[in-house]
PDB file of N, CA and C in Angstrom:
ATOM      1  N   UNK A   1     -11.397   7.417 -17.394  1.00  0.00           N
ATOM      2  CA  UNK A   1     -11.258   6.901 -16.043  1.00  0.00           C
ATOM      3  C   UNK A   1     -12.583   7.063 -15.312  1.00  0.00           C
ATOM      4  N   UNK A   2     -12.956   6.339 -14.124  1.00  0.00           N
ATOM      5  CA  UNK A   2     -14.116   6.183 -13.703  1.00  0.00           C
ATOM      6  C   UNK A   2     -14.029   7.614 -12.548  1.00  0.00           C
ATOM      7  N   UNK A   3     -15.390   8.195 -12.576  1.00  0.00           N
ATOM      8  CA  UNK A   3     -15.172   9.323 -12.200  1.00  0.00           C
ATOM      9  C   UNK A   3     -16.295   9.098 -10.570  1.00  0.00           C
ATOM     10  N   UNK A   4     -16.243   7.929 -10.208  1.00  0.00           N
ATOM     11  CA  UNK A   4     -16.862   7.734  -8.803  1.00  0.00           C
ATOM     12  C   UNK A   4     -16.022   7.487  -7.858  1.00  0.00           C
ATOM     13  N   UNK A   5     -15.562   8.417  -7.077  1.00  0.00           N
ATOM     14  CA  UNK A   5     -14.603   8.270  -5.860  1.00  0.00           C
ATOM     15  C   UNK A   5     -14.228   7.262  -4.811  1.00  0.00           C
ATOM     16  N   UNK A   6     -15.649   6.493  -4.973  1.00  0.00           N
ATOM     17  CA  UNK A   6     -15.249   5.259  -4.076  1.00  0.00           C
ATOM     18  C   UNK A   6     -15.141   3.831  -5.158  1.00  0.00           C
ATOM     19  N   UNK A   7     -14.633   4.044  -6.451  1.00  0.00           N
ATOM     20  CA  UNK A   7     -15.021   3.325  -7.465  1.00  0.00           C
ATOM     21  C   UNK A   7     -13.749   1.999  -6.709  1.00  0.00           C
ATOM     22  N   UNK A   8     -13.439   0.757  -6.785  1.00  0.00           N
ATOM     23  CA  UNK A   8     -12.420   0.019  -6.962  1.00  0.00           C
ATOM     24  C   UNK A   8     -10.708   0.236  -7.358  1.00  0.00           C
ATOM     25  N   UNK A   9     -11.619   0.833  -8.971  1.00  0.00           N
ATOM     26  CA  UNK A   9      -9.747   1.357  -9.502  1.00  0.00           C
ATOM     27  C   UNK A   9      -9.322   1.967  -8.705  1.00  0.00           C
ATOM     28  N   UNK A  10     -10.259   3.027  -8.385  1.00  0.00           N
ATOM     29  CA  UNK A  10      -9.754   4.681  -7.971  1.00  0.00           C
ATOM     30  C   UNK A  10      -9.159   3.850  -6.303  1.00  0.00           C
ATOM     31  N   UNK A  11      -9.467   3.587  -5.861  1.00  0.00           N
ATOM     32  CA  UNK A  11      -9.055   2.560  -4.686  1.00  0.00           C
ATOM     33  C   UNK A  11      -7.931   1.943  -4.687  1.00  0.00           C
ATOM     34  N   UNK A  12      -7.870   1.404  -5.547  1.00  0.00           N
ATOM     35  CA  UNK A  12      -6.343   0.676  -6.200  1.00  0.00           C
ATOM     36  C   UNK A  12      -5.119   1.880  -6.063  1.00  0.00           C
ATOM     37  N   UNK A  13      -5.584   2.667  -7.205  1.00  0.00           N
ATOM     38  CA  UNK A  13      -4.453   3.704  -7.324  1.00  0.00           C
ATOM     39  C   UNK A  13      -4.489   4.292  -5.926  1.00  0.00           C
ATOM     40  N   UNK A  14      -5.041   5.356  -5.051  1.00  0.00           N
ATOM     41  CA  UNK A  14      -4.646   5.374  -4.267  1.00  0.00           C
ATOM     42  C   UNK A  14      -4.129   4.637  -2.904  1.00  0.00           C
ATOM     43  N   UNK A  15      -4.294   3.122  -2.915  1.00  0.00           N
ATOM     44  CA  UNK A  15      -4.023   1.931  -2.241  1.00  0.00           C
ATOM     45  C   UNK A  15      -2.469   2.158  -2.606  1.00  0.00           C
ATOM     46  N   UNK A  16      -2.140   1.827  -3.730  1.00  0.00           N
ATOM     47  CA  UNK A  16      -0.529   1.889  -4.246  1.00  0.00           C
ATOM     48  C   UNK A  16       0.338   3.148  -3.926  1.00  0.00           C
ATOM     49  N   UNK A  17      -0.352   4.574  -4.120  1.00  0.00           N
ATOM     50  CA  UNK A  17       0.427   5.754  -4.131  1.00  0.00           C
ATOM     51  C   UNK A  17       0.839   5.485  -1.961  1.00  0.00           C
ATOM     52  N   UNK A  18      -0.523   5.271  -1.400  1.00  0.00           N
ATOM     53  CA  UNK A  18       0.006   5.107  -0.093  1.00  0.00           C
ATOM     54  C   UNK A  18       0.860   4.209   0.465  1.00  0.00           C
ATOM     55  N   UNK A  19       0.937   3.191  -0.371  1.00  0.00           N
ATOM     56  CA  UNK A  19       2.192   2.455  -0.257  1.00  0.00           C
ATOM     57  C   UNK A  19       3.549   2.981  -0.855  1.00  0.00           C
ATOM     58  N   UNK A  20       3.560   3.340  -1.790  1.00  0.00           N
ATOM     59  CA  UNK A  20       4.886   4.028  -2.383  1.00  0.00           C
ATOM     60  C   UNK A  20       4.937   5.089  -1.336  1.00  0.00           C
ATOM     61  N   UNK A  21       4.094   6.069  -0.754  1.00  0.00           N
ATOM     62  CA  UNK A  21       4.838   6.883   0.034  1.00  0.00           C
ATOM     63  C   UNK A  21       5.287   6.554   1.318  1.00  0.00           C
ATOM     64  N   UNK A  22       4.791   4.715   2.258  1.00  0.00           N
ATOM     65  CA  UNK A  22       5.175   4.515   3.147  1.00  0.00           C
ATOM     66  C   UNK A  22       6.777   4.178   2.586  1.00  0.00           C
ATOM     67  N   UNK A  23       7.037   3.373   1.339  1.00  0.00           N
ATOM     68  CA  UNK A  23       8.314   3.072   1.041  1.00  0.00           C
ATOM     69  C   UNK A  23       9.381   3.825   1.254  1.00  0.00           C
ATOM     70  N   UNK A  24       8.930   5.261   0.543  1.00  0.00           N
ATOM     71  CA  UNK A  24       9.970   6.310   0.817  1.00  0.00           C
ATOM     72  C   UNK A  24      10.411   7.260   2.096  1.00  0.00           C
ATOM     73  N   UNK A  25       9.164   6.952   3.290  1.00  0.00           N
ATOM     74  CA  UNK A  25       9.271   7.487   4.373  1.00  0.00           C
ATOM     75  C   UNK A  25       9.884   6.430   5.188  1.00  0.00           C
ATOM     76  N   UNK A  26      10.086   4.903   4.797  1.00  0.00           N
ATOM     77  CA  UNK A  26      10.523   4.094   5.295  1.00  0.00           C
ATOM     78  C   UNK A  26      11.954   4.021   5.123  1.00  0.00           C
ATOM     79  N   UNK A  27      12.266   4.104   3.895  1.00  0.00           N
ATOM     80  CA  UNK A  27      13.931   4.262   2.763  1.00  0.00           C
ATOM     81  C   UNK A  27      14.708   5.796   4.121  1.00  0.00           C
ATOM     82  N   UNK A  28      13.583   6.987   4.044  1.00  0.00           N
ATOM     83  CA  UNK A  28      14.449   7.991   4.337  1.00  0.00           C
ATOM     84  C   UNK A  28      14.354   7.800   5.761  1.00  0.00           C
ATOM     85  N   UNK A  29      13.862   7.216   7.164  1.00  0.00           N
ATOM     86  CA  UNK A  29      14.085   6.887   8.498  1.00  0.00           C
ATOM     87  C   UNK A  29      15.082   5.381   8.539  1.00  0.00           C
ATOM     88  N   UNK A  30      15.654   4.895   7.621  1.00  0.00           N
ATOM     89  CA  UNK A  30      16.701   3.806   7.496  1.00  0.00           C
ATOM     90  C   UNK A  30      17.478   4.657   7.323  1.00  0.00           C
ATOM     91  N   UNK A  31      17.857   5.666   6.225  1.00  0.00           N
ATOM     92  CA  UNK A  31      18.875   6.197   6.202  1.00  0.00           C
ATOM     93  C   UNK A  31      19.415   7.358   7.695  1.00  0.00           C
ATOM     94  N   UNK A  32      18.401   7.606   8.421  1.00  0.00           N
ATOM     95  CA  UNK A  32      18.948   8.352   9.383  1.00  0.00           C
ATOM     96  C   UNK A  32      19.568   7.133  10.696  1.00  0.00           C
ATOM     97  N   UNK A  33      20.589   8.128  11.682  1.00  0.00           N
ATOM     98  CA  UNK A  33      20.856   7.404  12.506  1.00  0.00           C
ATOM     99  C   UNK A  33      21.172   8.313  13.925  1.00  0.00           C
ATOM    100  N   UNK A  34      20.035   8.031  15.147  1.00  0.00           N
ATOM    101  CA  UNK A  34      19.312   6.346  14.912  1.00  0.00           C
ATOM    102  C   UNK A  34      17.951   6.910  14.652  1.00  0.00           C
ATOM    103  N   UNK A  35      17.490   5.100  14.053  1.00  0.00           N
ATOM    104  CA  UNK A  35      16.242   5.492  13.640  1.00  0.00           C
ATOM    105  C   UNK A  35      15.051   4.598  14.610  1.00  0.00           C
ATOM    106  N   UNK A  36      13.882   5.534  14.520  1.00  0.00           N
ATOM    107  CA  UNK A  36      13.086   5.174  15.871  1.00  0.00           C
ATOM    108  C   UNK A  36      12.576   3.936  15.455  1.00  0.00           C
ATOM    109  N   UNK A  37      12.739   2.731  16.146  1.00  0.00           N
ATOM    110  CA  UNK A  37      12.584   1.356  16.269  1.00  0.00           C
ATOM    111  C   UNK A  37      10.893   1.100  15.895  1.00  0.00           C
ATOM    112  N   UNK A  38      10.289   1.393  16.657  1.00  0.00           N
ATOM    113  CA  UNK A  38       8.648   1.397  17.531  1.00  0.00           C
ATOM    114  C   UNK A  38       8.543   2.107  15.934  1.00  0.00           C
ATOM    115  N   UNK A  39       8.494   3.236  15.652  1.00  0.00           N
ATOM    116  CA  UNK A  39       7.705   3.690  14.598  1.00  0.00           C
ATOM    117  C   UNK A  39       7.974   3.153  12.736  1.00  0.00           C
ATOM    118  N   UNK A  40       9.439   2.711  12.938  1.00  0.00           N
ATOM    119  CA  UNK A  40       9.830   1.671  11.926  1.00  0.00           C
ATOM    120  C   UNK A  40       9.258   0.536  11.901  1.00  0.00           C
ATOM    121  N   UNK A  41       8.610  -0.486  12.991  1.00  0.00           N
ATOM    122  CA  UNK A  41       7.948  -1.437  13.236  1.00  0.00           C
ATOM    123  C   UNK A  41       6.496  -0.843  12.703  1.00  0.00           C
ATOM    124  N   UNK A  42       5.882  -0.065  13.474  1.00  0.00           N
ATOM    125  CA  UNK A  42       4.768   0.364  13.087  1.00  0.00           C
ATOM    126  C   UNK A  42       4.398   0.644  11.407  1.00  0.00           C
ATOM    127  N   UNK A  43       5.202   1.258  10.948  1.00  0.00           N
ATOM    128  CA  UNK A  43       5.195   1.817   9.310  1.00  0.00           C
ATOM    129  C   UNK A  43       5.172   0.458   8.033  1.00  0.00           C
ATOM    130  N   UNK A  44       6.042  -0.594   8.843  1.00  0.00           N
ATOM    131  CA  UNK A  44       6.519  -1.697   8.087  1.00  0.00           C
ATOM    132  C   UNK A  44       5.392  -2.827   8.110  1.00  0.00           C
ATOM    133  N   UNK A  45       4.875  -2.914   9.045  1.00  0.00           N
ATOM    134  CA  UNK A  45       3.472  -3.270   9.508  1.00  0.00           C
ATOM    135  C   UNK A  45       2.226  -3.078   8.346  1.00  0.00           C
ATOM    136  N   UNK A  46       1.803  -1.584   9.009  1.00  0.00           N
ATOM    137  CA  UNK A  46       1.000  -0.526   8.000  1.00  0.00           C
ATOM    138  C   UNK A  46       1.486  -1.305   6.752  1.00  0.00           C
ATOM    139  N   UNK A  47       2.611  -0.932   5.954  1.00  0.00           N
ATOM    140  CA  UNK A  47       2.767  -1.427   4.454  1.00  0.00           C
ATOM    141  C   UNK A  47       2.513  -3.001   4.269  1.00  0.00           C
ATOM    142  N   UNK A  48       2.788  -3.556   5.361  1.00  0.00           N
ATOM    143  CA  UNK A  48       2.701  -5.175   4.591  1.00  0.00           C
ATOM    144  C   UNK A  48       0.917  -4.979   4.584  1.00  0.00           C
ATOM    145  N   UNK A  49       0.278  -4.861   5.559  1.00  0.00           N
ATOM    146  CA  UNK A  49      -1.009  -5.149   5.445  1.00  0.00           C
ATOM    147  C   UNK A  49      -1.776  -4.289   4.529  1.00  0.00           C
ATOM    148  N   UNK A  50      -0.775  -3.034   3.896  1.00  0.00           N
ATOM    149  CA  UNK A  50      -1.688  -2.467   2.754  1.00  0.00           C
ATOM    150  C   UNK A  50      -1.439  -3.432   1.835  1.00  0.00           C
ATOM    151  N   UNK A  51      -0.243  -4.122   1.172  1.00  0.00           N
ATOM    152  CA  UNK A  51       0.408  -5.033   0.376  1.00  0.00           C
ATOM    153  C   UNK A  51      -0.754  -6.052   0.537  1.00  0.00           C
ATOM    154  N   UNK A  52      -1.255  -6.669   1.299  1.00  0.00           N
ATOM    155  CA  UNK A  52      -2.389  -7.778   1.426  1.00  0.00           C
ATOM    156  C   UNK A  52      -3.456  -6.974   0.898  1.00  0.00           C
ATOM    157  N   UNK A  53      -4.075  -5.596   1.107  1.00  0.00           N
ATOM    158  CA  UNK A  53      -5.143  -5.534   0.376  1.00  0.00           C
ATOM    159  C   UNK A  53      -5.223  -5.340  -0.672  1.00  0.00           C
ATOM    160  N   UNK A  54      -3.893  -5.017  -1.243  1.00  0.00           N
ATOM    161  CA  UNK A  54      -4.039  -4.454  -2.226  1.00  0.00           C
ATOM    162  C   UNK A  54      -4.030  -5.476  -3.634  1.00  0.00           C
ATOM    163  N   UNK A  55      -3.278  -6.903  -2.928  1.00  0.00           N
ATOM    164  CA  UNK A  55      -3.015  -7.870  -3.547  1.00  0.00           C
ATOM    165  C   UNK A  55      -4.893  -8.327  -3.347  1.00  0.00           C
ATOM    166  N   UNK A  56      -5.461  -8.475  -2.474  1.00  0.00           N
ATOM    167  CA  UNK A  56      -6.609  -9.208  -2.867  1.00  0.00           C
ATOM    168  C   UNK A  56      -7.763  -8.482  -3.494  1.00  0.00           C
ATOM    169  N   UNK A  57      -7.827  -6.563  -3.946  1.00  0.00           N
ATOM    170  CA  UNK A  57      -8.098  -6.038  -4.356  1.00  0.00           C
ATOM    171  C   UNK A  57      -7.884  -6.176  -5.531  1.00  0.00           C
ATOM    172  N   UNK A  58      -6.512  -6.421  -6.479  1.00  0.00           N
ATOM    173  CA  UNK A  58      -5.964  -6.883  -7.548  1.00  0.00           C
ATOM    174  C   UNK A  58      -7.253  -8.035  -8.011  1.00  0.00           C
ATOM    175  N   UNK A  59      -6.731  -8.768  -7.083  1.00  0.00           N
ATOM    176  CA  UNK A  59      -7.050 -10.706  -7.194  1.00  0.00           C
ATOM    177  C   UNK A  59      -8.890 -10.079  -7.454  1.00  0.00           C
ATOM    178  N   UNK A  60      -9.530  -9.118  -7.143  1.00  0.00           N
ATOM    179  CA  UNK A  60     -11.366  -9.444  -7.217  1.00  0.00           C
ATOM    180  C   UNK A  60     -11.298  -8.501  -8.574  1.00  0.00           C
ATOM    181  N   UNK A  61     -10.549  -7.465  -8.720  1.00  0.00           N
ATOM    182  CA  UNK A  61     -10.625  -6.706  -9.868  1.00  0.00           C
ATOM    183  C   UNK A  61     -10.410  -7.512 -11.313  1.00  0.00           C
ATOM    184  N   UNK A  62      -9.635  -8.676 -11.326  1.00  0.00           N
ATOM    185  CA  UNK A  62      -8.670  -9.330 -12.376  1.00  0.00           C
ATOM    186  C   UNK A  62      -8.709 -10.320 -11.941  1.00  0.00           C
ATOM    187  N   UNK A  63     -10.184 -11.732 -11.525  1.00  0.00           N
ATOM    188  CA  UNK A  63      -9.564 -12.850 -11.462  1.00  0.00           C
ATOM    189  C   UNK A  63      -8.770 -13.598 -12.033  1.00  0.00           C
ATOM    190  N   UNK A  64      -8.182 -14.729 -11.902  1.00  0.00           N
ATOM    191  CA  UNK A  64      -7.507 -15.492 -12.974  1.00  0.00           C
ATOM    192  C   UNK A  64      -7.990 -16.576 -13.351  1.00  0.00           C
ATOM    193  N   UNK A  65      -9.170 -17.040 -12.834  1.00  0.00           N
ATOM    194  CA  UNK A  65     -10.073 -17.794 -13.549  1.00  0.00           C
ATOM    195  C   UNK A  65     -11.491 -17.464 -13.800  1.00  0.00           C
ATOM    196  N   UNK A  66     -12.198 -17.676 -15.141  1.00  0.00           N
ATOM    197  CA  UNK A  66     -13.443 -17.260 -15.095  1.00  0.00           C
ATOM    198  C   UNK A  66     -14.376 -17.817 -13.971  1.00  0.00           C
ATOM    199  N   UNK A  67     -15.184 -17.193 -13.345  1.00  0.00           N
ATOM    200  CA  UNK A  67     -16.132 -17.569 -12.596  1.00  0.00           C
ATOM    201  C   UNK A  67     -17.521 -18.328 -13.037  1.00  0.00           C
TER     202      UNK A  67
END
């Protein structure tokens, strides 16, 4: 594995782990009741727009056509 901290991959993986942990902080404030509106908006937000970088981070790492 690439051992430069600001490398791409290493970016990736932690891009994803911070999304999996908004998922589950998102999963466990659905399951309570009630759950705070404003900060559920906020969190759901946060994840879609990590979801966009992470998708166009994908997309420069792995084009799908040669350049």
């Amino acid at each position: 594995m690439d051992t430069n901290l600001h490398s791409p991959g290493r970016r990736l993986i932690e891009m994803r782990i911070e999304h999996a942990d908004l998922d589950a902080t998102i999963d466990r404030l659905t399951a309570q009741s009630p759950a705070d509106e404003l900060l559920m908006r906020r969190l759901k937000k946060r994840r879609l727009a990590l979801r966009d970088q992470l998708a166009r981070l994908e997309l420069a790492l792995d084009p799908k056509e040669p350049a």
